[in-house]
Protein backbone atom coordinates (compact mmCIF):
# COMPACT_ATOMS: atom_id res chain seq x y z
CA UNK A 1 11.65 2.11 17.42
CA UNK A 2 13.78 4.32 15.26
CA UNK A 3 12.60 6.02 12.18
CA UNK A 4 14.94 3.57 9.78
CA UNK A 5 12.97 0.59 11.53
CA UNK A 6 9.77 2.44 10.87
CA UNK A 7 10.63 2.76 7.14
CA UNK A 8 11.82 -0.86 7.03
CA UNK A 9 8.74 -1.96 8.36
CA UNK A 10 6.60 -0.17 5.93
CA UNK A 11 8.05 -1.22 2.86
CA UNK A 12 9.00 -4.49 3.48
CA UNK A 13 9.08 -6.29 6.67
CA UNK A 14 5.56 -5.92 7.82
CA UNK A 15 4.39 -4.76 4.49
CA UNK A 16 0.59 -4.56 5.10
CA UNK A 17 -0.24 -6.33 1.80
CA UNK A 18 2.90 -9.25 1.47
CA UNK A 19 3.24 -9.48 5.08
CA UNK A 20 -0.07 -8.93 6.59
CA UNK A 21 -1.78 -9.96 4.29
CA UNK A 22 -4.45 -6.62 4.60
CA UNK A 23 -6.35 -5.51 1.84
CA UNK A 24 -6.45 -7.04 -0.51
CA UNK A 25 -9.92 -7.32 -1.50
CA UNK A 26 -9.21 -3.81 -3.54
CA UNK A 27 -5.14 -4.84 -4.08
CA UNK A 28 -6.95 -7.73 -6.07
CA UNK A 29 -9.75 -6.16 -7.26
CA UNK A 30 -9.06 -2.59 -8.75
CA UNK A 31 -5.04 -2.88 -9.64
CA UNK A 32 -6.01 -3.58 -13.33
CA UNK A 33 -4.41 -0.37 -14.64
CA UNK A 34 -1.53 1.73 -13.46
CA UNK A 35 -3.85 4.91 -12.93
CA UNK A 36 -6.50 2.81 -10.64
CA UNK A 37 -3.94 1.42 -8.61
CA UNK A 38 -2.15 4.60 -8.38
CA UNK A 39 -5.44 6.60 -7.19
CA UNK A 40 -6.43 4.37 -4.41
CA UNK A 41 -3.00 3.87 -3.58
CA UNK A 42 -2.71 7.49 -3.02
CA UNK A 43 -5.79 7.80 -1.28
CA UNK A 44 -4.74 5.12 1.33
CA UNK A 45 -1.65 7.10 1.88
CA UNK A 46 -3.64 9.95 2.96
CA UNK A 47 -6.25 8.19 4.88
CA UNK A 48 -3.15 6.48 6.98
CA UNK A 49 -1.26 9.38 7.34
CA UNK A 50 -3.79 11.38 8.44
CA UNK A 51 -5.52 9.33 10.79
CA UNK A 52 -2.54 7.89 12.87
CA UNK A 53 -1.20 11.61 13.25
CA UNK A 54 -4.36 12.51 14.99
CA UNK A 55 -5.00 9.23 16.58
CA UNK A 56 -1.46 9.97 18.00
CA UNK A 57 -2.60 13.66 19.43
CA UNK A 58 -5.42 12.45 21.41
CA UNK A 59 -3.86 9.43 22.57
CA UNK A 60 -3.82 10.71 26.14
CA UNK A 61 -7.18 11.64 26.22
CA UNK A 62 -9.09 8.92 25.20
CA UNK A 63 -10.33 5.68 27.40
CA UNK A 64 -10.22 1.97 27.08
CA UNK A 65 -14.54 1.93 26.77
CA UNK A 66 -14.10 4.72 23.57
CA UNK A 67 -10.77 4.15 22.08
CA UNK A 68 -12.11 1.75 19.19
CA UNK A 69 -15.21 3.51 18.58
CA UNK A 70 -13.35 6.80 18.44
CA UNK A 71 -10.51 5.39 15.91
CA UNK A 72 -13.39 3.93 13.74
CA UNK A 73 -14.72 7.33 13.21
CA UNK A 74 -11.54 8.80 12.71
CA UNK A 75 -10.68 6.65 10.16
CA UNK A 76 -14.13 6.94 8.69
CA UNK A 77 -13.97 10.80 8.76
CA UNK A 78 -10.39 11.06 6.78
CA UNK A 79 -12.48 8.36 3.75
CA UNK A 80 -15.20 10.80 3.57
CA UNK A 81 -13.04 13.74 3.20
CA UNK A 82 -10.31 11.85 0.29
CA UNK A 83 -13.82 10.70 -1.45
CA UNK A 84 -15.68 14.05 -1.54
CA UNK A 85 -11.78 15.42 -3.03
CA UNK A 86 -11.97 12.69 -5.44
CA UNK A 87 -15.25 13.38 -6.41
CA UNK A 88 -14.46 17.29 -7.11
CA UNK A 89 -10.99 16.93 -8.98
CA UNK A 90 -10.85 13.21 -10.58
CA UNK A 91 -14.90 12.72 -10.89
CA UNK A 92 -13.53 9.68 -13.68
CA UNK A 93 -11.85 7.91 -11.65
CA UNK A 94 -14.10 8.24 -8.50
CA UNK A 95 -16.93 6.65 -10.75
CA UNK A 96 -14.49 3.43 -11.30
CA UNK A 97 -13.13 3.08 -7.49
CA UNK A 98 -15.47 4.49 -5.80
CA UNK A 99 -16.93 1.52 -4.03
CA UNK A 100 -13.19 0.74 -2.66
CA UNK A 101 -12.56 3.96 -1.55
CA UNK A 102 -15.24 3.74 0.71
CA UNK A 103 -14.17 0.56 1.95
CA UNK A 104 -10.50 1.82 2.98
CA UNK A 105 -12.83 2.30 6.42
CA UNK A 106 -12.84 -1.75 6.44
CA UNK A 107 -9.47 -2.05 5.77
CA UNK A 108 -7.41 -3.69 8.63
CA UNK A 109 -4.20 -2.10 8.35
CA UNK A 110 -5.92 1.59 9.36
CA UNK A 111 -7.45 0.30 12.36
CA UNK A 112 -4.65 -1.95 12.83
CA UNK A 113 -1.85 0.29 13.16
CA UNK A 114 -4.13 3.29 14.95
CA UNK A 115 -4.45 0.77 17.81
CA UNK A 116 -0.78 -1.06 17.54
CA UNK A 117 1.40 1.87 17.07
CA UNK A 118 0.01 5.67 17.04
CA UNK A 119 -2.09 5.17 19.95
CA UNK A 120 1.74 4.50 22.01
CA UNK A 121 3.67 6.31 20.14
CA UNK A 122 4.41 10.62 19.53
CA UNK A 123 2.89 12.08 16.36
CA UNK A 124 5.84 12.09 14.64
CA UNK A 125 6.41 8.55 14.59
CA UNK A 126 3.30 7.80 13.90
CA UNK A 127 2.70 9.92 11.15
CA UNK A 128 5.69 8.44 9.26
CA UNK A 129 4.49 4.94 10.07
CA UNK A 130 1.21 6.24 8.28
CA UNK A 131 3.21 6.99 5.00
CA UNK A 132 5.15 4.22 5.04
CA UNK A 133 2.55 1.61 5.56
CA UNK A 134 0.64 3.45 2.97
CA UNK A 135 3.09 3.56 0.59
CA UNK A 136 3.95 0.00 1.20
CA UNK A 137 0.51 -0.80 -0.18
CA UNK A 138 0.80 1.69 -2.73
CA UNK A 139 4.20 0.31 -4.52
CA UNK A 140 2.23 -3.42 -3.85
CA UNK A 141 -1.01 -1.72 -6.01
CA UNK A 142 1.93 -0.26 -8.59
CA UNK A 143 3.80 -3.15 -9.14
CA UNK A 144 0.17 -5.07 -9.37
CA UNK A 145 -1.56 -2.57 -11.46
CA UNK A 146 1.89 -2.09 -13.75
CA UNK A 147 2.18 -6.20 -14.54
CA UNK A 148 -1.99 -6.66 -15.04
CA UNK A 149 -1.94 -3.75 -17.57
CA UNK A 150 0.95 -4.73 -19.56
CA UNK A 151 0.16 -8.37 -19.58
CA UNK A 152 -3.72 -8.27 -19.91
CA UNK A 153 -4.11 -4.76 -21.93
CA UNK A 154 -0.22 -4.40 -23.35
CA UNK A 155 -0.65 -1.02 -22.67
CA UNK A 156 1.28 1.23 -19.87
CA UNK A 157 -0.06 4.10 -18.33
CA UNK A 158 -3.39 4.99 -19.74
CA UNK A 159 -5.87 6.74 -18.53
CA UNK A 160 -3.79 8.08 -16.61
CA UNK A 161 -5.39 11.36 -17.48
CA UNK A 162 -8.29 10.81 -15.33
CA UNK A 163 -5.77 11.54 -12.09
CA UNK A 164 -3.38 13.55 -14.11
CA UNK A 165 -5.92 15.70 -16.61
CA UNK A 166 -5.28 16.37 -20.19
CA UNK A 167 -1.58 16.85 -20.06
CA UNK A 168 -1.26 13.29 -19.38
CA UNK A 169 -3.56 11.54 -22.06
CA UNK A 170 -0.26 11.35 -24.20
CA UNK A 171 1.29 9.07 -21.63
CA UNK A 172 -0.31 5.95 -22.77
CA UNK A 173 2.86 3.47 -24.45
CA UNK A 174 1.27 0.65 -26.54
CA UNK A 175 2.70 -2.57 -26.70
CA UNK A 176 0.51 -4.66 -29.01
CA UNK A 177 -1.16 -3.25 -32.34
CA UNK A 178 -4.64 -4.42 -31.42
CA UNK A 179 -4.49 -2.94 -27.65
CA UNK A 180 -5.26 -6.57 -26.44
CA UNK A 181 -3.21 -9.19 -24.60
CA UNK A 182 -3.32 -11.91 -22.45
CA UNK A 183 -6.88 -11.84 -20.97
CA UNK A 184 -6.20 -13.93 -17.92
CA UNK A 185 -3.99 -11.12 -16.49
CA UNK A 186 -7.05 -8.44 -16.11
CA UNK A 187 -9.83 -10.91 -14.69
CA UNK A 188 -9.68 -11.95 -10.76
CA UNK A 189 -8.01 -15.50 -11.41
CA UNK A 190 -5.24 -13.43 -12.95
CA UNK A 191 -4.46 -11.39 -9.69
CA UNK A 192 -4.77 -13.97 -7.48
CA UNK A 193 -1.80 -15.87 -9.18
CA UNK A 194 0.45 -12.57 -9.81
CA UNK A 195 -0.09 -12.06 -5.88
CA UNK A 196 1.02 -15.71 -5.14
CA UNK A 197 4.11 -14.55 -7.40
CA UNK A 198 4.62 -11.50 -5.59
CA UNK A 199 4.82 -13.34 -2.10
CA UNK A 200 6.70 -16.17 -2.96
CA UNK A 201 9.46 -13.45 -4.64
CA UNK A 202 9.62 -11.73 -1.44
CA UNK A 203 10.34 -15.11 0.58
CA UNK A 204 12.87 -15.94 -1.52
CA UNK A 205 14.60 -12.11 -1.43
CA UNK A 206 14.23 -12.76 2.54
CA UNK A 207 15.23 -15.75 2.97
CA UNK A 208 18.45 -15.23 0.50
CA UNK A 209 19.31 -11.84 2.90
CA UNK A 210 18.72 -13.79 6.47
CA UNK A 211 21.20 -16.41 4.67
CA UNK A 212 23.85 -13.61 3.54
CA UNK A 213 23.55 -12.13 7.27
CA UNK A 214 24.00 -15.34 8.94
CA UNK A 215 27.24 -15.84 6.99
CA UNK A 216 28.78 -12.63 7.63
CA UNK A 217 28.00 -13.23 11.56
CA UNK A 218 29.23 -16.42 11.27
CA UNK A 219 32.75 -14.46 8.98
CA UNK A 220 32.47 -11.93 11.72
CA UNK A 221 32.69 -14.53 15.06
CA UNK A 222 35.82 -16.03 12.69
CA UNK A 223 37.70 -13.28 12.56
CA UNK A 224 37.19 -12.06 16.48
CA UNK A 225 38.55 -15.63 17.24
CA UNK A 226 41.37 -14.81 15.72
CA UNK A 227 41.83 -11.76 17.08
CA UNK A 228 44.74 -11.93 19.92
């Protein structure tokens, strides 16, 4: 597998959240502003990252009988380390998330592609299929956390100074007068039906792209028939 395929794969063809399906107990349940969605986001990143690069290191040394047990902790080791970091620099935010970082260990995709991909495959490789899975998921949380927050606050990026600090409590851009909107968008009904929106988008991008490559094979076998 080549690194483009790898960064295909991450960000849209076996996106762990559109794809997969992985997750999305907290895709669903904390993308309600930009700046949640953002930190555990980020925090998935890292825990993915991390563990498939060092999943990928000992590959060769672990067993059948311990190789599940032994990515489990991994896994488990890298959450403990991104929530005592949290807890230290963005103590806010950790207070609002913190029950979903925690269950990043329970997350399928980690465990998933530890055992699918960096357990066969040099550090390298796996390492960037950390980040790219990871930041599959992250753009999902974005694009989730951007559309509840607008919709359901009409707000865009506050509290963003809970990640950010001071410097970014001027970031917030209102959109309604009261600071209220459509209430549906912020409760759990709401982000079941923008996810439903989200996948059926990306089967109709896909299927409109398998259509536009089918018809320049198709132009392509035309003009090689022609060809003397």
């Amino acid at each position: 597998m080549t690194s483009k395929q790898i960064i295909q794969d991450g960000l849209w063809s076996n996106n762990p959240a559109l794809v997969q399906l992985l997750g999305l107990c907290p895709l669903l349940a904390v993308s309600n502003t930009v700046a949640t969605s953002l930190g555990l986001g980020l925090a998935t990143v890292m825990v993915l990252g991390a563990s498939n690069c060092l999943v990928a290191l000992i590959r060769n040394q672990v067993d059948e009988a311990t190789r599940l047990p032994l990515f489990i902790l991994i896994i488990a080791g890298f959450v403990t380390c991104v929530d005592l970091a949290m807890q230290a620099w963005s103590f806010e935010l950790h207070q609002r998330i913190s029950l979903f970082i925690a269950l990043i260990v329970t997350n399928c995709t980690l465990l998933g592609r530890a055992e699918s991909f960096a357990s066969k495959n040099p550090v390298i490789y796996s390492l960037l299929d950390g980040l790219m899975m990871g930041t599959g998921f992250l753009l999902v949380l974005l694009a989730m956390g951007f559309c509840r927050e607008l919709l359901g606050h009409g707000t865009l990026f506050s509290q963003m100074d809970l990640l950010f600090g001071d410097t970014a409590k001027n970031w917030t851009i209102q959109f309604t007068t009261d600071g209220q909107g459509f209430l549906l968008a912020v409760l759990p009904p709401g982000a079941f039906m923008l996810m439903g929106l989200f996948l059926a988008l990306k089967n109709i991008v896909d299927e409109r792209l398998l259509v536009s490559a089918r018809a320049r094979d198709i132009q392509r076998v035309r003009i090689d028939l022609r060809t003397p």
